[in-house]
C-alpha atoms as a PDB file:
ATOM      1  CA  UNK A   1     -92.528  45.650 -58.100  1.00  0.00           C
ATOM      2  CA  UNK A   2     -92.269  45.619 -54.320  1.00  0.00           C
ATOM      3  CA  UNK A   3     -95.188  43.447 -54.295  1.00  0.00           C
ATOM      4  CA  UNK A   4     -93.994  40.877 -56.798  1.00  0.00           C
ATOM      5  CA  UNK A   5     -90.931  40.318 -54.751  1.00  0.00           C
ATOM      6  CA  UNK A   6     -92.276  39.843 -51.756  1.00  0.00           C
ATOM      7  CA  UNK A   7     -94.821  36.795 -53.123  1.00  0.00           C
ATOM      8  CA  UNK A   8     -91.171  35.607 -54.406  1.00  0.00           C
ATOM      9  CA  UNK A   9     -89.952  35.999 -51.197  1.00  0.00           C
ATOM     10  CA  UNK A  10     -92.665  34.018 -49.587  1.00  0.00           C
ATOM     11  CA  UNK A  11     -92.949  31.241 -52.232  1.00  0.00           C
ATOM     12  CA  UNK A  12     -88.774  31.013 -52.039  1.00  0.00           C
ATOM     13  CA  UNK A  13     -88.882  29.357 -48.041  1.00  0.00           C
ATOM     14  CA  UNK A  14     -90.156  32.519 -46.460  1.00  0.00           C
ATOM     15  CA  UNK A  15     -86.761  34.235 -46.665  1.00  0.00           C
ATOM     16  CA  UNK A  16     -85.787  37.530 -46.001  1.00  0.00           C
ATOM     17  CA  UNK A  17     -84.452  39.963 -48.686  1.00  0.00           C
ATOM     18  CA  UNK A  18     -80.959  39.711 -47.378  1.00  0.00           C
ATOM     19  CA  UNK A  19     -80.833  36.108 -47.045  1.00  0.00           C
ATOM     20  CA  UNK A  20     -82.223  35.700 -50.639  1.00  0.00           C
ATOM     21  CA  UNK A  21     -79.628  37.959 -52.090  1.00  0.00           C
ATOM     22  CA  UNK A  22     -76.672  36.028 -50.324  1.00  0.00           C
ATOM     23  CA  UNK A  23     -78.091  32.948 -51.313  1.00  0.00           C
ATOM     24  CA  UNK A  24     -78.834  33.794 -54.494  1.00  0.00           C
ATOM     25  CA  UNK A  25     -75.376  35.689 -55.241  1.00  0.00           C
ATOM     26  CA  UNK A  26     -73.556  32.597 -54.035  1.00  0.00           C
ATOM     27  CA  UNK A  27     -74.721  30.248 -55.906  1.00  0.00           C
ATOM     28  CA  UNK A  28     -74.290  32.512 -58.953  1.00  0.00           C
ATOM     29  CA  UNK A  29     -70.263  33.142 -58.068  1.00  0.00           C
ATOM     30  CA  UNK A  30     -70.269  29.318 -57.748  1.00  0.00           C
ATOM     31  CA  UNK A  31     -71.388  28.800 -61.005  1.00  0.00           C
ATOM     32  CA  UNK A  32     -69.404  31.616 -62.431  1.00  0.00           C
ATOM     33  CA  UNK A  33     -66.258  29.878 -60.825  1.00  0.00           C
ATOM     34  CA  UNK A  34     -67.202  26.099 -62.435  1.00  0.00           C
ATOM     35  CA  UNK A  35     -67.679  27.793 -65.381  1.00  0.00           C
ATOM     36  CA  UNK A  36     -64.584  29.609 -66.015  1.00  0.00           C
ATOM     37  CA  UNK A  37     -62.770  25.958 -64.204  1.00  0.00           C
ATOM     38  CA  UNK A  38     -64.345  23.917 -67.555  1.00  0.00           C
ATOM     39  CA  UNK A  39     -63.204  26.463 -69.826  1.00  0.00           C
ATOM     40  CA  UNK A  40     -59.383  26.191 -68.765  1.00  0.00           C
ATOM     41  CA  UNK A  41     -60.191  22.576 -68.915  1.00  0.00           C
ATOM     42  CA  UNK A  42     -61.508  21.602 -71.527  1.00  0.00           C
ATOM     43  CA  UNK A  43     -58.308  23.916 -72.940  1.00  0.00           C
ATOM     44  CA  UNK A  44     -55.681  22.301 -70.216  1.00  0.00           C
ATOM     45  CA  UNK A  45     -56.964  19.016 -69.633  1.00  0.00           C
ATOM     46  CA  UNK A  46     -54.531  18.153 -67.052  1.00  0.00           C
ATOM     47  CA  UNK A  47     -56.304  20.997 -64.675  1.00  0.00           C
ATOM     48  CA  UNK A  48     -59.243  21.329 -62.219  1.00  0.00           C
ATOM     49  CA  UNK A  49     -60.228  17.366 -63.956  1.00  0.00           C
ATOM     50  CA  UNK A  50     -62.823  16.902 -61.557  1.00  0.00           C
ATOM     51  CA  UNK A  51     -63.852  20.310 -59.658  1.00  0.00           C
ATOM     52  CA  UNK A  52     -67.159  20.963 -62.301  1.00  0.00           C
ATOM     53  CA  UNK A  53     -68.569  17.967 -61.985  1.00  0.00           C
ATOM     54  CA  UNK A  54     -68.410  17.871 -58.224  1.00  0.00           C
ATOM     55  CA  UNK A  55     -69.411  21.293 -57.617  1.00  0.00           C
ATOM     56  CA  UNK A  56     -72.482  21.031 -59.323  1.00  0.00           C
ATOM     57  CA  UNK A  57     -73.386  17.998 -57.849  1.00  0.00           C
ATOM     58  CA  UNK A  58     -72.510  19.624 -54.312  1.00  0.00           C
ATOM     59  CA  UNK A  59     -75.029  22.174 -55.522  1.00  0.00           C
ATOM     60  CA  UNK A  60     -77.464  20.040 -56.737  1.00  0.00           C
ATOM     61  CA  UNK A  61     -78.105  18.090 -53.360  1.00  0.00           C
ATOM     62  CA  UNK A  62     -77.372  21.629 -51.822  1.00  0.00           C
ATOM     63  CA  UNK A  63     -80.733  23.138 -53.808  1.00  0.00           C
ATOM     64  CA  UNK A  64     -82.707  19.801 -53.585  1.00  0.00           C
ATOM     65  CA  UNK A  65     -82.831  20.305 -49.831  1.00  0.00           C
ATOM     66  CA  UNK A  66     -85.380  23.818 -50.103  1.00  0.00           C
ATOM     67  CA  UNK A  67     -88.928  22.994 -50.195  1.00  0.00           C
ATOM     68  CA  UNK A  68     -89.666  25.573 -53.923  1.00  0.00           C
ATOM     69  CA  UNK A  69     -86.964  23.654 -55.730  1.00  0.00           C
ATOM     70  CA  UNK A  70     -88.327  20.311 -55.175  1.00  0.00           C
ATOM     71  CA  UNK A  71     -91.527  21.792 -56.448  1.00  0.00           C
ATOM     72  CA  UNK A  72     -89.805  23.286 -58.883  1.00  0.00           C
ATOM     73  CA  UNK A  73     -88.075  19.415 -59.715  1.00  0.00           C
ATOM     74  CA  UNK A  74     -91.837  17.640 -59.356  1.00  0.00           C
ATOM     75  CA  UNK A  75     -93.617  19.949 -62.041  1.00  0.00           C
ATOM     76  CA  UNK A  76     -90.250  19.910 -64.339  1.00  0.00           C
ATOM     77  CA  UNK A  77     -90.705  15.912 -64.235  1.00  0.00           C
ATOM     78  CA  UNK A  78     -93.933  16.129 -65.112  1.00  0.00           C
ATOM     79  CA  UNK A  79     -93.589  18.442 -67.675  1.00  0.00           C
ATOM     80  CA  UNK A  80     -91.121  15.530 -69.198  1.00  0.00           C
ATOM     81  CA  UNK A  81     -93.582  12.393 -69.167  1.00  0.00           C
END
């Protein structure tokens, strides 16, 4: 197991464990938080309108930035034609 997460370590950037696991962990809290924001929206329209949309298209540029996800992007469009 050691050995598989370390080739995902390399292949993710070259980061280190720690850095992975903040990274990763973040971006899952952030998604947690949009998540439970469109449910009490789509039940109160009147609140967080906008803050979904925008955070996940904060976090899309955010991701498209790391080397593995726009690999990831290239062989997804691919995939598509």
């Amino acid at each position: 197991m050691i050995k598989h997460i370390r080739q995902h370590l390399k292949n993710s950037s070259n980061m280190t464990y720690f850095y992975h696991m903040k990274h990763a962990c973040g971006y899952g809290f952030r998604l947690i938080s949009v998540g439970i924001k469109s449910i009490v929206h789509g039940i109160f329209p009147v609140v967080w309108k906008y803050e979904g949309p925008r955070e996940i298209i904060k976090m899309y540029f955010e991701l498209r930035k790391q080397k593995h996800i726009r690999k990831m992007m290239k062989e997804y469009e691919q995939d598509e034609t």
